[in-house]
N, C-alpha and C. Protein backbone atom coordinates (compact mmCIF):
# COMPACT_ATOMS: atom_id res chain seq x y z
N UNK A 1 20.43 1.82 3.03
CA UNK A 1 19.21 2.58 3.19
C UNK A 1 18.05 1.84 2.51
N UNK A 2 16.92 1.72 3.21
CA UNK A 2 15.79 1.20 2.69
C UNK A 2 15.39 2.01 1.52
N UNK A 3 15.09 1.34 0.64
CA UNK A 3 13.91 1.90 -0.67
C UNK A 3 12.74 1.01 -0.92
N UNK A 4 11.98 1.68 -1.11
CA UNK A 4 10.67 1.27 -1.86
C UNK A 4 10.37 1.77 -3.25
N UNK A 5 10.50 1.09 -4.42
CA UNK A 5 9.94 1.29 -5.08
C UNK A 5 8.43 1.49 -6.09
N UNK A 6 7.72 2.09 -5.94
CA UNK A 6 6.34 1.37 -6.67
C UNK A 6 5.90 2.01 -7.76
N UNK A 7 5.74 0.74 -8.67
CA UNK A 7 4.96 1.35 -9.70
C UNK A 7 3.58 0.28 -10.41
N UNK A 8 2.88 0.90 -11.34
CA UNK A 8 1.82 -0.07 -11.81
C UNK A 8 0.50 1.18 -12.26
N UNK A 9 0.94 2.19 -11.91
CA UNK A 9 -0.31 3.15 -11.73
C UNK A 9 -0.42 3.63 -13.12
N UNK A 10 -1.50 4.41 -13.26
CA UNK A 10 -1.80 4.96 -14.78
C UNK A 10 -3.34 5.61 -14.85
N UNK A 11 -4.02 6.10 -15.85
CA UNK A 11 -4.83 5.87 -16.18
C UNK A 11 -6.29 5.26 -16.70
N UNK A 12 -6.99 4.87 -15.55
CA UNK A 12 -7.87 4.02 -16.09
C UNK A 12 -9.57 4.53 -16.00
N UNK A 13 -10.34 3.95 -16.52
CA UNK A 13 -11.86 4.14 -16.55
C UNK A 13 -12.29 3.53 -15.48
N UNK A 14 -13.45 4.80 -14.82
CA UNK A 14 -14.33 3.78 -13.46
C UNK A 14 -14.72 2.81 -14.01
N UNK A 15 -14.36 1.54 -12.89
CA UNK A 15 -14.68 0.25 -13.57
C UNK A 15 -13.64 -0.94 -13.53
N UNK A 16 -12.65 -0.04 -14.27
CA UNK A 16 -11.08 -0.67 -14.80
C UNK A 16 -10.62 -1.25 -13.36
N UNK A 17 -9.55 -1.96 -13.98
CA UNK A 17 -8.69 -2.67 -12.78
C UNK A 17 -7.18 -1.97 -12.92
N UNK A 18 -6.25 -1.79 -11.97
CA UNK A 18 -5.15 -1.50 -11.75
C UNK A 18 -4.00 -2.28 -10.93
N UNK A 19 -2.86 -3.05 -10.87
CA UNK A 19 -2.43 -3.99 -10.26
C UNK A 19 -1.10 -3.03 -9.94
N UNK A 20 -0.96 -2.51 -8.72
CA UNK A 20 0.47 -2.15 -7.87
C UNK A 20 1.28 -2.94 -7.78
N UNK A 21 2.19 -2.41 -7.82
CA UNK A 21 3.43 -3.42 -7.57
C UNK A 21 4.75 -2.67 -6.84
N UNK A 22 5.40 -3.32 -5.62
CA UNK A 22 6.46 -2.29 -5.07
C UNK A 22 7.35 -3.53 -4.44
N UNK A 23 8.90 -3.12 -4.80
CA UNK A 23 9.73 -3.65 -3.95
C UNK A 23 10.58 -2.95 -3.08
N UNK A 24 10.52 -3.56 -2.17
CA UNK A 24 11.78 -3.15 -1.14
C UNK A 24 13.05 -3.71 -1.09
N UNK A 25 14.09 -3.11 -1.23
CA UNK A 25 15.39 -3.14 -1.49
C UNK A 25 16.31 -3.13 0.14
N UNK A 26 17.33 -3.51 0.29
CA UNK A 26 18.07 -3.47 1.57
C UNK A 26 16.89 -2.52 2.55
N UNK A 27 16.48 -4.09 2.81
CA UNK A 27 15.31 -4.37 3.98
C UNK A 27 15.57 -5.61 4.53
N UNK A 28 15.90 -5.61 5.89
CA UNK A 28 16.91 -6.95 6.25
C UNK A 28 15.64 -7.60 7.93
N UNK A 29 14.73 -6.70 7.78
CA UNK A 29 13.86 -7.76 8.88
C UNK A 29 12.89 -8.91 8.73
N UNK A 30 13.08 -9.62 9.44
CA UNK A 30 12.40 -10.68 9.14
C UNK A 30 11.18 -10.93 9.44
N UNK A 31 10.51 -9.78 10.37
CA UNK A 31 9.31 -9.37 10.52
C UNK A 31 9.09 -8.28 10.69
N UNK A 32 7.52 -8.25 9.54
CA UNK A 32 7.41 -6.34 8.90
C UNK A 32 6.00 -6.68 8.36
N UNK A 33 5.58 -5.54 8.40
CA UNK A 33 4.20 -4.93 7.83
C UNK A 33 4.56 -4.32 6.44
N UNK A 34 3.80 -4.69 5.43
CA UNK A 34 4.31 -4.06 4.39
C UNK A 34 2.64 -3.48 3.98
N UNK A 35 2.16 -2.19 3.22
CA UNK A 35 1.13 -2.00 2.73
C UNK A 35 1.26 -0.69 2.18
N UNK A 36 -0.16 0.16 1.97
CA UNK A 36 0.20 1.37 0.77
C UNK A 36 -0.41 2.01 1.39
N UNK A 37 -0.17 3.38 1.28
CA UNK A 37 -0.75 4.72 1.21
C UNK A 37 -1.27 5.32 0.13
N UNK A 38 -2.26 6.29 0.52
CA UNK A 38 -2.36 7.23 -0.91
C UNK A 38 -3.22 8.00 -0.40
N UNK A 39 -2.75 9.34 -1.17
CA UNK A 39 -3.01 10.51 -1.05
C UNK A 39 -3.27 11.08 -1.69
N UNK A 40 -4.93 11.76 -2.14
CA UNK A 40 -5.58 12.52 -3.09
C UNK A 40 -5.46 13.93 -3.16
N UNK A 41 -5.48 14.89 -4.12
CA UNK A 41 -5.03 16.25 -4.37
C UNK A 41 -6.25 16.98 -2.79
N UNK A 42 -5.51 17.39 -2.02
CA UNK A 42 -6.47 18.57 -0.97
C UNK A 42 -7.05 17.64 0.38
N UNK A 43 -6.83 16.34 0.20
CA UNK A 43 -6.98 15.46 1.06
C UNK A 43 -5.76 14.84 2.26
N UNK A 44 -5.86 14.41 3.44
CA UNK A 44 -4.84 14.07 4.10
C UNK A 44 -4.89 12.28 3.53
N UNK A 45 -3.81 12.38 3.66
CA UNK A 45 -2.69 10.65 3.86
C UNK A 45 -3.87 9.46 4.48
N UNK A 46 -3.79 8.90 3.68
CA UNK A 46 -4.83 7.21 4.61
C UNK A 46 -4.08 6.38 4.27
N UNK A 47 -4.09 5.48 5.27
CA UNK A 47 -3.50 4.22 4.76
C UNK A 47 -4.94 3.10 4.32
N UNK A 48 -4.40 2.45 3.35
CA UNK A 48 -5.12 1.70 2.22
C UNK A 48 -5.35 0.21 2.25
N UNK A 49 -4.09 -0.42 3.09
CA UNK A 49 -3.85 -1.48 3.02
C UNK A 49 -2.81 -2.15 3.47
N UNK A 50 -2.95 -2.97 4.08
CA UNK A 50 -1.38 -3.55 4.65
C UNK A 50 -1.92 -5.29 5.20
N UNK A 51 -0.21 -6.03 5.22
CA UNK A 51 -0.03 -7.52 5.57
C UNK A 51 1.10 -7.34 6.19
N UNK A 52 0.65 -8.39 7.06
CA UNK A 52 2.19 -8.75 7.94
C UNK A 52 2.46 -9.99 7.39
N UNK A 53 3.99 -9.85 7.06
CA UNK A 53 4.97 -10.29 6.62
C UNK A 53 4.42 -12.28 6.57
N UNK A 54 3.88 -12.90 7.20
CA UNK A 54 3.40 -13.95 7.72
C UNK A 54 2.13 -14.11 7.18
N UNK A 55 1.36 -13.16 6.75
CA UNK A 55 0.12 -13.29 5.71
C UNK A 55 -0.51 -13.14 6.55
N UNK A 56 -0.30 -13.32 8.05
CA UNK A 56 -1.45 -13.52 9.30
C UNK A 56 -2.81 -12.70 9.20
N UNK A 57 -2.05 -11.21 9.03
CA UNK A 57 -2.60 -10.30 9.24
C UNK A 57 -2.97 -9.71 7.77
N UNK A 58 -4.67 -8.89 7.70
CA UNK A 58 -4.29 -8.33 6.33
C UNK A 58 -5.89 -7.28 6.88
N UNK A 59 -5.35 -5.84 6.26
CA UNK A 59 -6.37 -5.06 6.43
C UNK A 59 -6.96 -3.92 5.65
N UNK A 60 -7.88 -3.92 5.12
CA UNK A 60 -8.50 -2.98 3.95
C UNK A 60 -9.42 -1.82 4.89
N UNK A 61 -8.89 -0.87 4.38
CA UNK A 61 -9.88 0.36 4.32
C UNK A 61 -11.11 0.05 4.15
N UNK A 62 -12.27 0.50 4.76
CA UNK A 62 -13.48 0.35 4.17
C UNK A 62 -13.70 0.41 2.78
N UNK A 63 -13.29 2.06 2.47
CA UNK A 63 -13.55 2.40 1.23
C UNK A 63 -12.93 1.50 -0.03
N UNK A 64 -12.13 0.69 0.18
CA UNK A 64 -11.65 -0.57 -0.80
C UNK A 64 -11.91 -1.92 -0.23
N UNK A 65 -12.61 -1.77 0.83
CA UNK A 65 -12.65 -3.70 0.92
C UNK A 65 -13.97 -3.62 -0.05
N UNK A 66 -13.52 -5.16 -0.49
CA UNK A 66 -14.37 -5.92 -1.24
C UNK A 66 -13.59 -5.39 -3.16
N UNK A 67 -13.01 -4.89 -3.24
CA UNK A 67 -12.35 -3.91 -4.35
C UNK A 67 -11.10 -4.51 -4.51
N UNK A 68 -10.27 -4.18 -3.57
CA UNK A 68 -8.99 -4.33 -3.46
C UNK A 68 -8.59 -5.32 -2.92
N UNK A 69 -7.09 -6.48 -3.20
CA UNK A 69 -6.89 -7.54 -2.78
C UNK A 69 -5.04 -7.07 -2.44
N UNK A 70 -4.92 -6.82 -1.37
CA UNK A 70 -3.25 -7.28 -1.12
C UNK A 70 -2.69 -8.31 -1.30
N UNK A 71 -1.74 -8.36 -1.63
CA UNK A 71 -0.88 -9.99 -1.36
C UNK A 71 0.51 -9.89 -1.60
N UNK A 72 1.83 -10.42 -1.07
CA UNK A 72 2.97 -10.51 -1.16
C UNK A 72 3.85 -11.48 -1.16
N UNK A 73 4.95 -11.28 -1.90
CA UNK A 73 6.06 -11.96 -2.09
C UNK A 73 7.27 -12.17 -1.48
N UNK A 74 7.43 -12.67 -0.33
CA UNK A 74 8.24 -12.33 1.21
C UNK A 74 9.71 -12.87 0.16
N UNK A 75 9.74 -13.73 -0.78
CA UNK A 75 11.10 -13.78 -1.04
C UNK A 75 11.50 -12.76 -2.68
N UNK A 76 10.61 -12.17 -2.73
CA UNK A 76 10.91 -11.16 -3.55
C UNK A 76 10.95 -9.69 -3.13
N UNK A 77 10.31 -10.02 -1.38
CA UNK A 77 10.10 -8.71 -0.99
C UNK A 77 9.12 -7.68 -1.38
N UNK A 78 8.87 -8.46 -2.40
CA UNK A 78 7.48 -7.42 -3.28
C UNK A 78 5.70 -7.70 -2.18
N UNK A 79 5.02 -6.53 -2.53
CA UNK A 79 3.65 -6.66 -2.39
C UNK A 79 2.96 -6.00 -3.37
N UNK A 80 1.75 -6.84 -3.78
CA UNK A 80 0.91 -6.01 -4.66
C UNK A 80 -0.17 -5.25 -3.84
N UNK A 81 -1.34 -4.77 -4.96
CA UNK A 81 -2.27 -4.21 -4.96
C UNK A 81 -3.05 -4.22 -5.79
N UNK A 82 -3.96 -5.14 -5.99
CA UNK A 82 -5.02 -5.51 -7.08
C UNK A 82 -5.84 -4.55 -7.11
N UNK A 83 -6.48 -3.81 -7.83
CA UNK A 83 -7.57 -2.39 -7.76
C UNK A 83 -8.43 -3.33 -8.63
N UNK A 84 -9.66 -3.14 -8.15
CA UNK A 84 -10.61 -3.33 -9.43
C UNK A 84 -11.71 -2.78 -8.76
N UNK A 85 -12.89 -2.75 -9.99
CA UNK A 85 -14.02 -1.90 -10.03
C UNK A 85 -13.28 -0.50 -9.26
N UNK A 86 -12.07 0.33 -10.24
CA UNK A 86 -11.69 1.69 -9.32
C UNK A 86 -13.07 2.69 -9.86
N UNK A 87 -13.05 3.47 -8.65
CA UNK A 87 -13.93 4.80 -8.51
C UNK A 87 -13.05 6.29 -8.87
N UNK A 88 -13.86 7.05 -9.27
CA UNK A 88 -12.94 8.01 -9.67
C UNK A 88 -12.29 8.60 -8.14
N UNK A 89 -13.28 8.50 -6.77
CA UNK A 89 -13.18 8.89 -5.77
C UNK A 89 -11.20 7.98 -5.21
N UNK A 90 -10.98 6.67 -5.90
CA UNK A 90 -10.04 6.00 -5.55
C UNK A 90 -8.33 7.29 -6.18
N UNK A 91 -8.84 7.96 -7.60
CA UNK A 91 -7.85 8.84 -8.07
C UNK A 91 -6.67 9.69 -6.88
N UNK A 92 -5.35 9.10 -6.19
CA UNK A 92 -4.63 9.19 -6.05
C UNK A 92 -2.82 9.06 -6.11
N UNK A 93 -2.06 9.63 -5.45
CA UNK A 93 -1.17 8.86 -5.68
C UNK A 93 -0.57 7.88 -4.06
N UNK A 94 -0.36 6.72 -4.48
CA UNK A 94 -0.22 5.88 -3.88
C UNK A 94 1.44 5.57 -3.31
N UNK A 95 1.55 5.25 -2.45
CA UNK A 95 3.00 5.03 -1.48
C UNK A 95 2.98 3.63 -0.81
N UNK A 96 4.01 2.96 -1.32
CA UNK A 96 4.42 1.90 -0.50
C UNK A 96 5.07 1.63 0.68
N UNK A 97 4.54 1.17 1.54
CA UNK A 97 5.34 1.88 2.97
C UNK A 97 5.46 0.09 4.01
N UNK A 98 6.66 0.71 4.48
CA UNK A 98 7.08 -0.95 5.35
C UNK A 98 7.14 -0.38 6.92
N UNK A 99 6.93 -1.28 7.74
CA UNK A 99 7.39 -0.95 8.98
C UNK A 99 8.12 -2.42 9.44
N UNK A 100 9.41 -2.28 10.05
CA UNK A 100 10.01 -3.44 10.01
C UNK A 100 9.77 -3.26 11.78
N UNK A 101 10.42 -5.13 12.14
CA UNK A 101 10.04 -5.91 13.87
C UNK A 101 8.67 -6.12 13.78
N UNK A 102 9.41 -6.84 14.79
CA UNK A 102 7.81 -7.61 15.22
C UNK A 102 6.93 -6.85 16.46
N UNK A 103 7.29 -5.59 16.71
CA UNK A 103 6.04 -4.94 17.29
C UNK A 103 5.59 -4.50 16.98
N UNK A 104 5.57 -4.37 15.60
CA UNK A 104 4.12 -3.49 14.78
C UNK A 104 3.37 -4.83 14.29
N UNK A 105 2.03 -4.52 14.23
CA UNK A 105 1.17 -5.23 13.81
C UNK A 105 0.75 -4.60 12.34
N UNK A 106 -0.61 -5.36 11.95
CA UNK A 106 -1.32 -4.86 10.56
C UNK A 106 -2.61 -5.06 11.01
N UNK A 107 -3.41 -3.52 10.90
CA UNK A 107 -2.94 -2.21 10.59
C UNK A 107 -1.83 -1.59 12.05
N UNK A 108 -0.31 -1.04 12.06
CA UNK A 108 -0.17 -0.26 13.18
C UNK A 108 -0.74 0.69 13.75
N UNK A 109 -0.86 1.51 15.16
CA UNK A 109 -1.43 2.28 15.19
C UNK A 109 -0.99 3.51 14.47
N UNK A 110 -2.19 3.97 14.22
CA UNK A 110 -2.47 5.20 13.09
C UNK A 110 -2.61 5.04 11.71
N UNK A 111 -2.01 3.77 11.54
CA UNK A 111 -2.14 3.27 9.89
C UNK A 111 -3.36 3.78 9.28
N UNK A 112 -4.54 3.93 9.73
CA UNK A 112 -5.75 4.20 9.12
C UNK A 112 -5.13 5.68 8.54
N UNK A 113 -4.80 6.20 9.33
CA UNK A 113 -4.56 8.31 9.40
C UNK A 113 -3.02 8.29 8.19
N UNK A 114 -2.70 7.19 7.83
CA UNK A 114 -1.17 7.17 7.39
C UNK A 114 -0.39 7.69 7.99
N UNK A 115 0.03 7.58 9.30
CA UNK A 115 0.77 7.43 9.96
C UNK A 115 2.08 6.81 9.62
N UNK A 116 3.50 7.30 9.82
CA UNK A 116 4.20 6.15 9.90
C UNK A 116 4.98 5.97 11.72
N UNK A 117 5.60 4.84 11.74
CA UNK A 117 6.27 4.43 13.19
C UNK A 117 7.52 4.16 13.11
N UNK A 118 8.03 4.59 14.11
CA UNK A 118 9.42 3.96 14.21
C UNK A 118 9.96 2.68 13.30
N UNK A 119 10.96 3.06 12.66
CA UNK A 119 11.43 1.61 11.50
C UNK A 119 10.68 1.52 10.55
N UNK A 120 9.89 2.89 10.48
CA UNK A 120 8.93 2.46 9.05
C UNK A 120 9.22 3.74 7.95
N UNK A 121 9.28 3.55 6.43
CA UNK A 121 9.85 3.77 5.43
C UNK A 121 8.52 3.77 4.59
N UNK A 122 8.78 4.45 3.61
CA UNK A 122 7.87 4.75 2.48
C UNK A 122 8.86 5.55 1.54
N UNK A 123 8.18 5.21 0.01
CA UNK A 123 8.90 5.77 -1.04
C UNK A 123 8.38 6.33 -1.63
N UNK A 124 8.92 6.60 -2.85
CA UNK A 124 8.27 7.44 -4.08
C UNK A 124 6.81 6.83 -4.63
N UNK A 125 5.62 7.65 -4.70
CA UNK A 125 4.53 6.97 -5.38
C UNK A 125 4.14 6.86 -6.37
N UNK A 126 3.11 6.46 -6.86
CA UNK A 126 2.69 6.04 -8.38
C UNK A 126 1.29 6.52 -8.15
N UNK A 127 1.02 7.14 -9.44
CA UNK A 127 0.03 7.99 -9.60
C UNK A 127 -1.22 6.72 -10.14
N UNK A 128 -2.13 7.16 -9.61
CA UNK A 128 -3.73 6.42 -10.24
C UNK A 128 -4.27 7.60 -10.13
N UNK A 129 -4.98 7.63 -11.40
CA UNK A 129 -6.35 8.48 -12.23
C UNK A 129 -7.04 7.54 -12.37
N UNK A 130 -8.38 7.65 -12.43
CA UNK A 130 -9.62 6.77 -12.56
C UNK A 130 -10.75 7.74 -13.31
N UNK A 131 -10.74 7.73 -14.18
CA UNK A 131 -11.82 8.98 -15.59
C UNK A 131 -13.26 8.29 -14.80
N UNK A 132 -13.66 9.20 -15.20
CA UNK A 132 -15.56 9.09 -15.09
C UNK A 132 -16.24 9.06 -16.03
C-alpha cells in the first residue's frame, strides 16, 4: 500500500520560511506527479503544487508562485516545499499527494480544485500556522 508521509510544518511569523518534506513509500511507478495539497479551516481542498517525476513539468498556484519552490528527489522518492515570505492567508494543513503513470500530467485535471485521479494517493498532513 502506498504511503505518504509529510512533515516540516509548524509555526511560523508572516514573513518566515517553512521547508515540507514528504516521502513516498511502496510506490513502484516510474512515472508520477508528485505535489501538495492544503486545506484551510472552512475552506475547500486546492492543490498547491506539483512536478512530474522528470522535472519537465512544474506548477504553482497563483497564490504561491513567486513564494514557493517545489523540487524532488526521484531516488529518494521525496519532494519538498520551500515556503517563504508565508502569509497568514497560506495557514493550512498541507497533504502530499502522488498520482502514478504516465497519463497524468502536472497540474492533472482538477489539481487546481484538489482533486485526486485514478492511481493517485495522498496522506496524512502537516499543519502550517503563519502568526500575524
Amino acid at each position: 500500500e502506498v504511503q505518504l508521509q509529510a512533515y516540516g510544518g509548524g509555526l511560523v511569523q508572516a514573513g518566515g520560511s517553512l521547508r515540507l518534506s514528504c516521502a513516498a513509500s511502496e510506490f513502484h511507478f516510474e512515472d508520477y506527479v508528485i505535489g501538495w495539497f492544503r486545506q484551510a479551516p472552512g475552506k475547500e481542498r486546492e492543490g498547491v503544487s506539483c512536478i512530474s517525476s522528470s522535472g519537465s513539468s512544474i506548477y504553482y498556484a497563483d497564490s504561491v508562485k513567486g513564494r514557493f519552490t517545489i523540487s524532488s528527489d526521484n531516488a529518494k522518492s521525496t519532494v519538498y516545499l520551500q515556503m517563504n515570505s508565508l502569509k497568514p492567508e497560506d495557514t493550512a494543513v498541507y497533504y502530499c499527494v502522488v498520482a502514478g503513470g504516465s497519463a497524468w500530467s502536472c497540474p492533472w485535471p482538477d489539481f487546481r480544485r484538489g482533486s485526486l485521479v485514478v492511481r493517485s494517493y495522498w496522506g496524512q498532513g502537516t499543519q502550517v500556522t503563519v502568526s500575524s
